[in-house]
Structures are given as C-alpha cells and as structure tokens.
Protein backbone atom coordinates (compact mmCIF):
# COMPACT_ATOMS: atom_id res chain seq x y z
CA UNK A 1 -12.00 58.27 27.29
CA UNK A 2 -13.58 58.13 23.48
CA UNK A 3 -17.04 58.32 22.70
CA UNK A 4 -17.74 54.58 22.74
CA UNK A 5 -16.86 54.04 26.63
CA UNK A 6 -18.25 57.03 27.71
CA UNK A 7 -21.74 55.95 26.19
CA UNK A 8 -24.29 53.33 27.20
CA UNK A 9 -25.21 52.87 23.71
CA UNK A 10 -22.78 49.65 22.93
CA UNK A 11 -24.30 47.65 26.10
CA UNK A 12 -27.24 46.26 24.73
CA UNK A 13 -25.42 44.82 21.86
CA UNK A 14 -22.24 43.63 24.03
CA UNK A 15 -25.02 41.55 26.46
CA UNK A 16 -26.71 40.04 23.14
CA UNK A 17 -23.52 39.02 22.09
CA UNK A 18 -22.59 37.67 25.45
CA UNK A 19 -25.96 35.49 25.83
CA UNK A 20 -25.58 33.52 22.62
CA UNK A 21 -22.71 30.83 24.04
CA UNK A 22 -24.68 30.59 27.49
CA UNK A 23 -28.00 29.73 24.99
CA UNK A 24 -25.72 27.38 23.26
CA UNK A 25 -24.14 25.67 26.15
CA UNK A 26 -28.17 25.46 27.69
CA UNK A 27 -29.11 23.13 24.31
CA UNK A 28 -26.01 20.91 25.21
CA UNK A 29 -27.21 20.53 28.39
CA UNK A 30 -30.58 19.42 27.38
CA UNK A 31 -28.67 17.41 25.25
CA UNK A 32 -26.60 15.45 28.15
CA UNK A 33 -29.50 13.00 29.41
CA UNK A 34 -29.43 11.57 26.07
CA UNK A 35 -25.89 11.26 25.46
CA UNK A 36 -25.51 9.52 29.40
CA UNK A 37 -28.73 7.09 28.04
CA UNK A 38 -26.96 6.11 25.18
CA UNK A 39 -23.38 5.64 26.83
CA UNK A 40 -25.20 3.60 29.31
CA UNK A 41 -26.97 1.36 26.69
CA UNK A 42 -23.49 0.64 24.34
CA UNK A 43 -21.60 0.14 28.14
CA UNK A 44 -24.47 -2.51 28.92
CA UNK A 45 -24.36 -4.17 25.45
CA UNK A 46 -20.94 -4.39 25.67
CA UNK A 47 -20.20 -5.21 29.24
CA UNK A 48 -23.56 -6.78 30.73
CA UNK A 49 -23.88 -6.86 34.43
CA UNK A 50 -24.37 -10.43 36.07
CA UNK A 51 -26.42 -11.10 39.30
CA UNK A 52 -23.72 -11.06 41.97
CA UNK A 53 -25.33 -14.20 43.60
CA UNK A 54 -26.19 -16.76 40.75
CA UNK A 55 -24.47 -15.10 37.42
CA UNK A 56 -27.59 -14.66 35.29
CA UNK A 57 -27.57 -11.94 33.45
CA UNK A 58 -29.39 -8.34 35.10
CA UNK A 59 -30.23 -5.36 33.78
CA UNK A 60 -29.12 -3.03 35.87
CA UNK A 61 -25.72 -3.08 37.96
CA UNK A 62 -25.52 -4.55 41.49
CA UNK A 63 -29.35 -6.16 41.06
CA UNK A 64 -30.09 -9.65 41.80
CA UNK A 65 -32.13 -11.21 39.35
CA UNK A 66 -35.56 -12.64 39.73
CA UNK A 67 -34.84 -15.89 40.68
CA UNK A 68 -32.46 -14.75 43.61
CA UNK A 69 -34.41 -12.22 44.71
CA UNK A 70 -37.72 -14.15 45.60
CA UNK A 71 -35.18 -16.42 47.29
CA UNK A 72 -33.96 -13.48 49.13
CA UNK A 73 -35.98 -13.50 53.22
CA UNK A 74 -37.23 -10.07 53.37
CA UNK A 75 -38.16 -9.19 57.34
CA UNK A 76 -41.58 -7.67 57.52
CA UNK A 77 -44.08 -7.52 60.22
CA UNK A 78 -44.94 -8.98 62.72
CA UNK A 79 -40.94 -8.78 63.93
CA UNK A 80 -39.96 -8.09 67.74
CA UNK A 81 -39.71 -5.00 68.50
CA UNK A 82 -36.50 -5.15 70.20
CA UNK A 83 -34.41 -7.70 67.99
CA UNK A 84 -36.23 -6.95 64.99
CA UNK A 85 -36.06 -11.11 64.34
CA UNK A 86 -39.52 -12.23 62.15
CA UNK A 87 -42.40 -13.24 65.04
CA UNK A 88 -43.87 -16.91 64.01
CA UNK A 89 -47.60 -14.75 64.75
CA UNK A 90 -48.92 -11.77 65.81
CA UNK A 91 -48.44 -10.30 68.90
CA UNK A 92 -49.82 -6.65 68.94
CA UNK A 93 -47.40 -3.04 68.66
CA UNK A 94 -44.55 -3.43 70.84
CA UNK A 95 -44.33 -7.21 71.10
CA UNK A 96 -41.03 -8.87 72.16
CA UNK A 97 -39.71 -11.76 71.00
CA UNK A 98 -38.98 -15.45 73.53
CA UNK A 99 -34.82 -14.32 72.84
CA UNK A 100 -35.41 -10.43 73.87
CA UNK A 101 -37.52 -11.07 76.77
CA UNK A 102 -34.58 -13.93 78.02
CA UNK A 103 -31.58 -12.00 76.80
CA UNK A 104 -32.77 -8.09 76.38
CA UNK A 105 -29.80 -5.92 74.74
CA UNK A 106 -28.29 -3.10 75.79
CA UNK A 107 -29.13 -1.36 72.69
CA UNK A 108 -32.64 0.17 72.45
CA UNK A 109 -33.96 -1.93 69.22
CA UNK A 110 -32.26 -3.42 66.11
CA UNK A 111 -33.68 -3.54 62.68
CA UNK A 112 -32.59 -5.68 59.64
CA UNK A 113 -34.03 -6.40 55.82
CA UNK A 114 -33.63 -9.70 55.83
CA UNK A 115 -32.71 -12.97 57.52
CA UNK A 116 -29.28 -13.85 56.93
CA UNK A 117 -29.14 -17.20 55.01
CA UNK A 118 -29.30 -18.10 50.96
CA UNK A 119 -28.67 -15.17 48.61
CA UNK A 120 -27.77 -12.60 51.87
CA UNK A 121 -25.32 -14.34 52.90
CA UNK A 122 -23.74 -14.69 49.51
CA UNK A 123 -23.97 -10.94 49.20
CA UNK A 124 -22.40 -10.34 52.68
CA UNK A 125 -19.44 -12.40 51.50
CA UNK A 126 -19.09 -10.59 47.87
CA UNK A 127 -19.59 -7.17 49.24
CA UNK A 128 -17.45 -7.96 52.84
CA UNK A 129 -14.71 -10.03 51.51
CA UNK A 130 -14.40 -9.93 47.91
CA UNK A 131 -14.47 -6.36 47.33
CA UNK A 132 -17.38 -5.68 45.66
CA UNK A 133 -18.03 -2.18 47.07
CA UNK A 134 -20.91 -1.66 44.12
CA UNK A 135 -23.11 -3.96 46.12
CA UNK A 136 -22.95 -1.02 49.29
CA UNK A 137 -26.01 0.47 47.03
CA UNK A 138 -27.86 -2.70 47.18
CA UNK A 139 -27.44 -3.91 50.30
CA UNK A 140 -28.40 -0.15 51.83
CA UNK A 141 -31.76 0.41 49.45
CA UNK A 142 -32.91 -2.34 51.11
CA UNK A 143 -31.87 -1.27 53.94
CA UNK A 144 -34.25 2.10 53.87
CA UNK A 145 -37.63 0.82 54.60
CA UNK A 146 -36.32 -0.85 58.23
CA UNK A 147 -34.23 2.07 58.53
CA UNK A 148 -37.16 4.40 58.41
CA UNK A 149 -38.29 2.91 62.07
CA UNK A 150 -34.69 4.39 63.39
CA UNK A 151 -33.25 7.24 61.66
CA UNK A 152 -34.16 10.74 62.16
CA UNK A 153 -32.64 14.13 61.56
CA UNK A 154 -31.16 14.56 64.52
CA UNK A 155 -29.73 10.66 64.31
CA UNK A 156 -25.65 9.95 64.58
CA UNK A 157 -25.13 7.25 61.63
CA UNK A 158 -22.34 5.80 63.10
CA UNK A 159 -20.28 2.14 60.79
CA UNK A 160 -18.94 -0.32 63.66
CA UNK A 161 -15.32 0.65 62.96
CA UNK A 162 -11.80 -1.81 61.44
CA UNK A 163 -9.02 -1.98 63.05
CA UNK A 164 -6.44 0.39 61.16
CA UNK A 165 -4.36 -2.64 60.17
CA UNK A 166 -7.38 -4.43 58.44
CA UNK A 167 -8.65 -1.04 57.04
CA UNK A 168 -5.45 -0.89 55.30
CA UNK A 169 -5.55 -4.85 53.84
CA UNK A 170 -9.17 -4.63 52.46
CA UNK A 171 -9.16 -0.89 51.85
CA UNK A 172 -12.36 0.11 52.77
CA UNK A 173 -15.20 -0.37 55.90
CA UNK A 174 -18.54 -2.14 54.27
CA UNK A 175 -20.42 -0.27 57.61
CA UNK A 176 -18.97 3.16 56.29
CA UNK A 177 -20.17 2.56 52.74
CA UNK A 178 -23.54 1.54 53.78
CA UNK A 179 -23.71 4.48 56.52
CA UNK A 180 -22.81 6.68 53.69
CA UNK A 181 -25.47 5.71 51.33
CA UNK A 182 -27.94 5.39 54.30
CA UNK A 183 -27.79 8.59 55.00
CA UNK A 184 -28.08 9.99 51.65
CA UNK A 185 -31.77 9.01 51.71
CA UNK A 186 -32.97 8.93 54.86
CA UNK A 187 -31.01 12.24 56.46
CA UNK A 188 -29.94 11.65 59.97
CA UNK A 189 -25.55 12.75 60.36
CA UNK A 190 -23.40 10.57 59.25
CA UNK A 191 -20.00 10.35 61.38
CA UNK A 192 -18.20 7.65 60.02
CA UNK A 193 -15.61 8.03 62.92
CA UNK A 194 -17.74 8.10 65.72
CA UNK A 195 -16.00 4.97 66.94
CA UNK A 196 -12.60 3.93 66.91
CA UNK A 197 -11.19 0.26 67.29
CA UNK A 198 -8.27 0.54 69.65
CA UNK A 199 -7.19 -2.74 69.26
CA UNK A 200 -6.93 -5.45 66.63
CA UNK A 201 -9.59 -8.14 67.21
CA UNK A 202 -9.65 -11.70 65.78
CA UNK A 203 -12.22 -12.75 63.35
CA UNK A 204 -15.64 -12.79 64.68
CA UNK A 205 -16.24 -15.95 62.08
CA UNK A 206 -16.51 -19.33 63.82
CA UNK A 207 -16.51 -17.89 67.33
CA UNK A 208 -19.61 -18.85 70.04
CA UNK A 209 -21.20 -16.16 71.78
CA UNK A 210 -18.98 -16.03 74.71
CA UNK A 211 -15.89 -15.79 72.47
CA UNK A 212 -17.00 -13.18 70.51
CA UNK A 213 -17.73 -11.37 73.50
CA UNK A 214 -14.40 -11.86 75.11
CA UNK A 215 -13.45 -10.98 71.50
CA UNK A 216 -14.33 -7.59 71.28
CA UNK A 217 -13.99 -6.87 75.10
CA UNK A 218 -12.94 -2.92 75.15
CA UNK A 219 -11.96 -2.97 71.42
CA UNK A 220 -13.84 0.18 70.89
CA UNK A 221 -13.65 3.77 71.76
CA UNK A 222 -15.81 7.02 71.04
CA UNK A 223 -13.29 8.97 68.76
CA UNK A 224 -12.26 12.85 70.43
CA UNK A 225 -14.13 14.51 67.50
CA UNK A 226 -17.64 12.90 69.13
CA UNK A 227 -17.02 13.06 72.52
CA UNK A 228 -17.95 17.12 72.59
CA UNK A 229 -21.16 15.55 70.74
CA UNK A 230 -22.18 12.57 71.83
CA UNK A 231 -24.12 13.70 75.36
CA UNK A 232 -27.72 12.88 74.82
CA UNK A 233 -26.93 12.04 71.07
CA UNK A 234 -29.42 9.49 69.59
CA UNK A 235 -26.76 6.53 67.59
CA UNK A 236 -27.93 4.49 64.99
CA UNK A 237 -25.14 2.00 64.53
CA UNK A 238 -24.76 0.55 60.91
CA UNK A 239 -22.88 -2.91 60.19
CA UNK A 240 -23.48 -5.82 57.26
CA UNK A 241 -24.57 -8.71 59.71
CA UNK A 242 -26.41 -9.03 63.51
CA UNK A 243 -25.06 -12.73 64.45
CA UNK A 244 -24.94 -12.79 68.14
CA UNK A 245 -24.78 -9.07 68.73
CA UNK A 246 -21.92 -8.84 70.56
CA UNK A 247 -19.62 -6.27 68.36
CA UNK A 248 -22.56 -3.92 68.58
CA UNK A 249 -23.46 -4.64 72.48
CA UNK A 250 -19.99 -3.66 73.52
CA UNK A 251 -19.88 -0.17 71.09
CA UNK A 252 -23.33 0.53 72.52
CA UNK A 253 -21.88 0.24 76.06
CA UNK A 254 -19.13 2.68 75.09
CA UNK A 255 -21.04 5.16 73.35
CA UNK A 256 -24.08 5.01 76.84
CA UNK A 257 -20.65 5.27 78.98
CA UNK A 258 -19.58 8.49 76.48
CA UNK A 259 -23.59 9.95 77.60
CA UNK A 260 -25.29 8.86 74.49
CA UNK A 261 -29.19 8.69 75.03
CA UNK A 262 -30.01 5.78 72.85
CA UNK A 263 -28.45 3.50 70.85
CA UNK A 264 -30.32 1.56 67.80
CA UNK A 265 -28.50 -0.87 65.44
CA UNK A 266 -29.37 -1.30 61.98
CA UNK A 267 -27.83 -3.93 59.53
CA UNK A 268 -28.49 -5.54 56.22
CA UNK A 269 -28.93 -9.15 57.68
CA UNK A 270 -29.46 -10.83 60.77
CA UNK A 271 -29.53 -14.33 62.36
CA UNK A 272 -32.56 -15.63 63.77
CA UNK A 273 -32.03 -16.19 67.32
CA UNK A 274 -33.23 -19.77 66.87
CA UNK A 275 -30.85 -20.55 64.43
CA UNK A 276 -27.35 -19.22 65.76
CA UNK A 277 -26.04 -22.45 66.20
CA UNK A 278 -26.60 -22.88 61.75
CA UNK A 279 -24.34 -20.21 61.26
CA UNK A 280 -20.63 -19.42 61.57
CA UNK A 281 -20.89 -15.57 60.36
C-alpha cells in the first residue's frame, strides 16, 4: 500500500473536509422553524380556517372562536364523583350525585369536559358524522384536564369499537382518534383494539334507555390480543358522547367478565342525567 494509506497524516484533513456539509446542513436546520412559520402564515392568508361551529373566522385550525367557546359548558367542580355530571352545590370529596346513588354504574367513575348541548353537540356531529377528523385534536385537549382524574401509566386507553361494516363506510373510529391523541399527553397504553364489536348494532340515535340497552346487548368482545392482558388491567374507555351509558355499561361488563380490575369511562360530552329526555344523541 503507498505512502498515503499507510500514514495517519491525511486524517485530520479528510475529517475537516467531512464536517463542513454536516455544519452546513446544521444552519439549514436552524433555518427550518422559520421556513415552517412562514409556510404557515402564506397557508393561513390564503386558506383561513373557520370556527367549525359558527363560521367566523379563527386563527388557528380546529379552534372555536370566542363567541362559541364561552358558549361552550365546561364541567368543573363540584361534579359527582361517579357520573362526573355538574352538582347544583357542594357536597364535599367523593360526593354522588341523586342519578348515581338511584342508578350506580357498573363502571368505576366517568369523566367528561363538558355538557353535551349548544356548540358540543355541533362538534360531535362535525367530527362524528361529517368527517372532520381535524377536530379529534380539539375535542381531546379538552379532554386532558378531566382525563388527568383517570389515566395513569399503567392505564389501557381503550375507543368503544365500530362494527367492521360501519368502519369501512365512515373510514375511521372518532373513539380511536381521540384515544390516540389522549394518550399522547397524558401516557397511559393505548390499545385501540382492546374491544371488538361482534355484531352490527343499530343507531344508538333516537333510542330510550331500554332500547339502547337491548341495542348493544353482547355486541362487544375483548379482542385475543388483550385477553393475555387484561387480568387486573385498569381500562379507561374513550368515546365522543355519555347519553344514557349503555354502550359503555355493557363493554365494561365484558372487559370485568375478561378479569379487568376497573373500568373508568372518559368522553368529550355528556348528558345531564336530568335532561336525557332533551336529547336524541
């Protein structure tokens, strides 16, 4: 072998050489904030994102504006501990709710970010039926803060499932897309099929209580992949709307029958209790 490649001597000048395009590339990064900032601004200008309840104009995409938002019934405390439905007053930790204490779940406790009427409803609609998937961001930040009560690291975030046949007409699961961002920020396993619906259900819209229980009566099934997991597993089920809580009563029931420890539910919106008979959701 020659002189040159049996001596060290060329190395030092072959690694300068061979740092000047990572240096290069480094500035470019620094560069790419910038360049995203400034594709977002000409993208706004030129295609301005609306408020998916009233139209107005937003600044940022999948936001309601102002107006819509104060409009919007955010559940905060006092709330019943079980149902998670707004208390008219104070009751001290723990306190149950009039419907809870008549009625108590099977599930452990359910937790929602707001009552299901005006601008949530509107968004349940867009974001369940009209395909707009960009609202799953929305709909789940808000869902963090009553999510926090529930979700650990060792939690199962588990979407109340579709049938196959209506998976495949609206193409996607609006529980799965809000497990999925859920779990980005609060942690916790998402296992978005820990349930399976064996058979095809009708639509839980318009039904009464007993109907949508009769409904969903063994519709769902822990899938074979959670079975080997689901023994003293803690489940936090994720869904869009709590109306009567009968889709989530009956997968609760499977998943206790499968061995699961406890079962919590948490949703974007719920129905007061007092109000059921408003609502056809």
């Amino acid at each position: 072998m020659g002189d040159k490649f049996s001596s060290l001597e060329w190395l030092p000048d072959a690694v300068e050489r061979a740092e000047l395009p990572d240096k290069h590339r480094l500035k470019d990064l620094k560069l790419l904030p910038y360049l995203k900032r400034s594709l977002s601004f000409v993208l706004d200008a030129l295609f301005p994102h609306c408020c998916p309840v009233c139209s107005e104009l937003v600044q940022g995409e999948g936001g309601l504006c102002l107006s819509c938002w104060q409009k919007l019934d955010l559940i905060s405390a006092p709330y019943c501990e079980r149902l998670g439905v707004l208390l008219h007053y104070e009751l001290g930790p723990n306190a149950w709710s009039a419907a809870a204490l008549v009625n108590p779940p099977d599930y452990e406790r359910a937790r929602a970010a707001a009552l299901y009427n005006g601008p949530a409803q509107e968004l349940v609609k867009r974001f369940k039926f009209y395909g707009e998937i960009r609202l799953s961001k929305f709909l789940a930040g808000c869902m963090l803060n009553p999510g926090a009560d529930l979700v650990t690291a060792e939690s199962f975030l588990v979407p109340v499932p579709l049938h196959s046949s209506r998976l495949r007409e609206r193409t996607y699961n609006q529980s799965a897309l809000l497990a999925r961002e859920i779990q980005k920020h609060l942690g916790g396993r998402s296992l978005l099929d820990g349930l399976v619906r064996t058979r095809k259900t009708n639509q839980q819209v318009g039904l009464k209580r007993g109907a949508r229980t009769a409904n969903v009566k063994g519709a769902f099934e822990v899938s074979e992949y959670f079975l080997a997991k689901v023994s003293g597993a803690h489940v936090v089920l994720v869904d869009d709307v709590l109306t009567t809580g009968a889709t989530v009563e009956e997968c609760t029931r499977v998943l206790k029958a499968a061995g699961a420890k406890q079962v919590d539910v948490l949703v974007f919106a719920l129905v007061d209790p007092e109000n059921l008979s408003d609502y056809n959701a």
